[in-house]
N, C-alpha and C. Protein backbone atom coordinates (compact mmCIF):
# COMPACT_ATOMS: atom_id res chain seq x y z
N UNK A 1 13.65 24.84 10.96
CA UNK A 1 12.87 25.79 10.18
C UNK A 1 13.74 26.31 9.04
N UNK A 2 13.05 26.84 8.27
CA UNK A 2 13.96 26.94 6.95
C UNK A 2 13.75 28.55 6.84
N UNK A 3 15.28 29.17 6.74
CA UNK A 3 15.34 30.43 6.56
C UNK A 3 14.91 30.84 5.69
N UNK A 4 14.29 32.58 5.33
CA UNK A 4 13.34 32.99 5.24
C UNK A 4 14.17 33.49 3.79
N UNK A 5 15.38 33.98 4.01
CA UNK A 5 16.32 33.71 1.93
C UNK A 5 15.94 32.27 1.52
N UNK A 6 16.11 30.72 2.26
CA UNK A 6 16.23 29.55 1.55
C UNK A 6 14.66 29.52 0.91
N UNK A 7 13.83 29.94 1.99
CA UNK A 7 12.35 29.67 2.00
C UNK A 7 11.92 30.29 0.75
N UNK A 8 12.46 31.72 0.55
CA UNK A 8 12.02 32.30 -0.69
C UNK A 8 12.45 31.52 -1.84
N UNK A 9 13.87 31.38 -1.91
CA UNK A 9 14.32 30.50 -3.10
C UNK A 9 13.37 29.22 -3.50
N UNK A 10 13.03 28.55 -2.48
CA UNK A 10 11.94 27.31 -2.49
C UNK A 10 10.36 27.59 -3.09
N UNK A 11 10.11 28.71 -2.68
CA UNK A 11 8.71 28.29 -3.02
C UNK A 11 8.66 28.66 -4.73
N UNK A 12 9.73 29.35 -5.07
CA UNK A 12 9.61 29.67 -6.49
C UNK A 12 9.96 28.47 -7.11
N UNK A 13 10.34 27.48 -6.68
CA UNK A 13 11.28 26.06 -7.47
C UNK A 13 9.79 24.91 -7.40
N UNK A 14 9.46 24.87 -9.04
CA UNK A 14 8.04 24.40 -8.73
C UNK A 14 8.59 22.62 -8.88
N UNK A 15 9.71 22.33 -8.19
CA UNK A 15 9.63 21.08 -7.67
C UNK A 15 9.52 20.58 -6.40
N UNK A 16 9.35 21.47 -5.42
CA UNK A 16 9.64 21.30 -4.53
C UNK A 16 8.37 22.02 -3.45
N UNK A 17 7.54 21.78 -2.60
CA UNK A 17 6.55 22.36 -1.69
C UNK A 17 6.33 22.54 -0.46
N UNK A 18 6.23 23.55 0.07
CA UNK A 18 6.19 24.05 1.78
C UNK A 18 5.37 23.47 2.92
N UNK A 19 5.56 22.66 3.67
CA UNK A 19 4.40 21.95 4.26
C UNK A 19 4.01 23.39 4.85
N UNK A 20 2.86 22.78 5.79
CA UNK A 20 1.87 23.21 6.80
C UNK A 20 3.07 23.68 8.04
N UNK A 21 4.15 23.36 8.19
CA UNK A 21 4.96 23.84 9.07
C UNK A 21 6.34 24.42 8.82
N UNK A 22 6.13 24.71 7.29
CA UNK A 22 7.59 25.64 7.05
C UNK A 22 8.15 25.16 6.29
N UNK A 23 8.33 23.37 6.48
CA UNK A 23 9.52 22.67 5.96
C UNK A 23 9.50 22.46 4.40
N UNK A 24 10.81 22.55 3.60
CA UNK A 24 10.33 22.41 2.10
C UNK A 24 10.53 20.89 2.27
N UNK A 25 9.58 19.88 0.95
CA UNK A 25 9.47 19.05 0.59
C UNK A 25 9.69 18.85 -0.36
N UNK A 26 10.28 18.19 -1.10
CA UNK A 26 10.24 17.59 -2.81
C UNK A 26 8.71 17.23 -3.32
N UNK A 27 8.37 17.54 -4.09
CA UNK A 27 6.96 17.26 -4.76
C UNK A 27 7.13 15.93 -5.16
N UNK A 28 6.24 15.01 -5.40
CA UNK A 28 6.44 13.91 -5.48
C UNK A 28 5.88 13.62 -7.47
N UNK A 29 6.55 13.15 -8.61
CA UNK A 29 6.19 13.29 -9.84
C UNK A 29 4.51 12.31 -10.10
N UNK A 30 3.82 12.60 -11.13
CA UNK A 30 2.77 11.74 -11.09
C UNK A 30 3.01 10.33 -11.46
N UNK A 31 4.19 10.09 -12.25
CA UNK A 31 4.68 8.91 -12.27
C UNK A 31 4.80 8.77 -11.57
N UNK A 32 5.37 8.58 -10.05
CA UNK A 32 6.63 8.21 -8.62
C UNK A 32 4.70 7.95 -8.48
N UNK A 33 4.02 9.13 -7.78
CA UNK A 33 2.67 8.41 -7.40
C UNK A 33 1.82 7.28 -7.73
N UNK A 34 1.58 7.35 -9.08
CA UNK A 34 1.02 6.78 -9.76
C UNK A 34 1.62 4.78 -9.59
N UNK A 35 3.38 4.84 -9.78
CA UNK A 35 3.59 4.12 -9.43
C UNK A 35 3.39 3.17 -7.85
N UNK A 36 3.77 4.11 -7.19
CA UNK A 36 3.42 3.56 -5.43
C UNK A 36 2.16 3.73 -5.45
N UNK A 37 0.98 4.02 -5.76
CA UNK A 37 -0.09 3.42 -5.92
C UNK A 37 -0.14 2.41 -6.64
N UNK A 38 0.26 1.97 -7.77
CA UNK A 38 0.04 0.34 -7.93
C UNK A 38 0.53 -0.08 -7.53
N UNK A 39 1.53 0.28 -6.84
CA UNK A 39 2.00 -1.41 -5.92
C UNK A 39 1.61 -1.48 -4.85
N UNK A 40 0.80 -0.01 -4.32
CA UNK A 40 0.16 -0.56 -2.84
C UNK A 40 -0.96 -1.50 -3.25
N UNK A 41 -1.95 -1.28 -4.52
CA UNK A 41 -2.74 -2.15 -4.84
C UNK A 41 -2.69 -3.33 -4.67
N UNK A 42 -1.56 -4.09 -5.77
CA UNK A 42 -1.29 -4.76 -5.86
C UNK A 42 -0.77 -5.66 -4.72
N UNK A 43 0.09 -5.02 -3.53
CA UNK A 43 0.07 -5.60 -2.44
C UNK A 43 -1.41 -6.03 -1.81
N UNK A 44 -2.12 -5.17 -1.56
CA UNK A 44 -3.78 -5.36 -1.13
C UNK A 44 -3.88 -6.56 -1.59
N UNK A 45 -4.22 -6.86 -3.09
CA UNK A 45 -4.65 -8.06 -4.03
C UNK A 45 -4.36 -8.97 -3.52
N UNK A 46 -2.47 -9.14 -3.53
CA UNK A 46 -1.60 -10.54 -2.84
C UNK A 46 -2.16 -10.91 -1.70
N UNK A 47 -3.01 -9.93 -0.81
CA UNK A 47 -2.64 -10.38 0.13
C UNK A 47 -4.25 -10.79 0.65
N UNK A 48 -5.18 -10.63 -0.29
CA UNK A 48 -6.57 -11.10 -0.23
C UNK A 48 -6.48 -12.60 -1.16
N UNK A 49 -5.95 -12.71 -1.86
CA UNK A 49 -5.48 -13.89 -2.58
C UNK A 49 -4.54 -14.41 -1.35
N UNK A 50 -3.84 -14.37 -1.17
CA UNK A 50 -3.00 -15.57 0.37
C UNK A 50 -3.72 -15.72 1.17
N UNK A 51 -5.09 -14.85 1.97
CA UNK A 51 -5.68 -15.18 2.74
C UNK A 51 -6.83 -16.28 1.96
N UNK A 52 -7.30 -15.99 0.84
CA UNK A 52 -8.14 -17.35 -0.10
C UNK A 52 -7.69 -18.30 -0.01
N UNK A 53 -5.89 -18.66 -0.64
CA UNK A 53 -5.39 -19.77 -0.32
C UNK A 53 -5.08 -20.74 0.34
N UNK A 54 -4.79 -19.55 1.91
CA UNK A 54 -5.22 -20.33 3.19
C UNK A 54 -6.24 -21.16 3.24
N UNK A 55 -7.28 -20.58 3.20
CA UNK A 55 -8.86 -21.18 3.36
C UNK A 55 -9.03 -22.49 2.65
N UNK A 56 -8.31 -21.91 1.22
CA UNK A 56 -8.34 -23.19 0.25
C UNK A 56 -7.49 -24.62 1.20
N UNK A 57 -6.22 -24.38 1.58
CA UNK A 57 -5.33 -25.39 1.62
C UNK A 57 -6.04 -25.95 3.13
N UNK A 58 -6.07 -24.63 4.22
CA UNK A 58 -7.24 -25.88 5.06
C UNK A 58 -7.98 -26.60 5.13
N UNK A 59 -8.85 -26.30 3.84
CA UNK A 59 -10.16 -27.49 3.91
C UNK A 59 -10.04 -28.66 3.21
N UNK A 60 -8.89 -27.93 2.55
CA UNK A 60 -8.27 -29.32 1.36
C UNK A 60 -7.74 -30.51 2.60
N UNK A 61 -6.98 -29.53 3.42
CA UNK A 61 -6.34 -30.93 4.26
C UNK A 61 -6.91 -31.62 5.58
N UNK A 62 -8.49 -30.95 5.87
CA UNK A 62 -9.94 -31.14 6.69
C UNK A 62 -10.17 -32.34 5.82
N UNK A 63 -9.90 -32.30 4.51
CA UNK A 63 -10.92 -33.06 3.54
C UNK A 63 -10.06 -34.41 3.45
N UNK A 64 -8.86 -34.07 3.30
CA UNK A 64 -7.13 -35.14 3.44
C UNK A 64 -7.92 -36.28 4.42
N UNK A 65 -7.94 -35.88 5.67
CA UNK A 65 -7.78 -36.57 6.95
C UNK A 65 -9.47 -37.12 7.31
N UNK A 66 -10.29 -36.69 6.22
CA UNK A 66 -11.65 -37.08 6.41
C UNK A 66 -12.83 -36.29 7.15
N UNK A 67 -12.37 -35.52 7.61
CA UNK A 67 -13.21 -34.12 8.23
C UNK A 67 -14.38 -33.24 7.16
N UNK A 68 -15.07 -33.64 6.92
CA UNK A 68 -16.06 -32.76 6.01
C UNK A 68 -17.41 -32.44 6.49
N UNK A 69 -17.54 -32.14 7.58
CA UNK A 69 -18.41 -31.77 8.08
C UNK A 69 -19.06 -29.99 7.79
N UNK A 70 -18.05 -29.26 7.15
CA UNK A 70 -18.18 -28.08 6.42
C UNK A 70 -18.95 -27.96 5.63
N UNK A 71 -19.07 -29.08 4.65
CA UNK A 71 -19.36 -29.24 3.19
C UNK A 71 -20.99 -30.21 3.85
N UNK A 72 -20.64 -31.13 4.30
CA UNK A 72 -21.94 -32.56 4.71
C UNK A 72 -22.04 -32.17 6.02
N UNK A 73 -23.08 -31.48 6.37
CA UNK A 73 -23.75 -31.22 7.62
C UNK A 73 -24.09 -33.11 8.96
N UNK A 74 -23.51 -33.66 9.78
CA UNK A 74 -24.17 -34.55 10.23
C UNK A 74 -25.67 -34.65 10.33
């Protein structure tokens, strides 16, 4: 817990914010956010695109070995 002199010094320091349980935190800048939100995006993206590719390279190699029953119903 953060003493009640440090605590005062903190909440006046508008970089920094008090959780829900006392503790001070560093505020996080809208750049720093802004950034780790696009790259969580961008992770998302990669990783709906690798699961496409999959799909792609399986049927490609279904299609390799003569298997097309996906595509041409018997």
């Amino acid at each position: 817990m953060v003493p009640a002199a440090a605590q005062a010094k903190v909440v006046n320091d508008a970089n920094v914010a008090i959780s829900s349980r006392g503790f001070a935190m560093p505020k996080m800048s809208i750049l720093d956010l802004k950034a780790m939100l696009a790259s969580e995006k961008a992770n998302a993206l990669a990783a709906i695109s690798a699961a496409r590719l999959a799909e792609e390279r399986a049927d490609a190699m279904d299609y390799y070995l003569g298997d097309m029953r996906k595509d041409m119903p018997a």
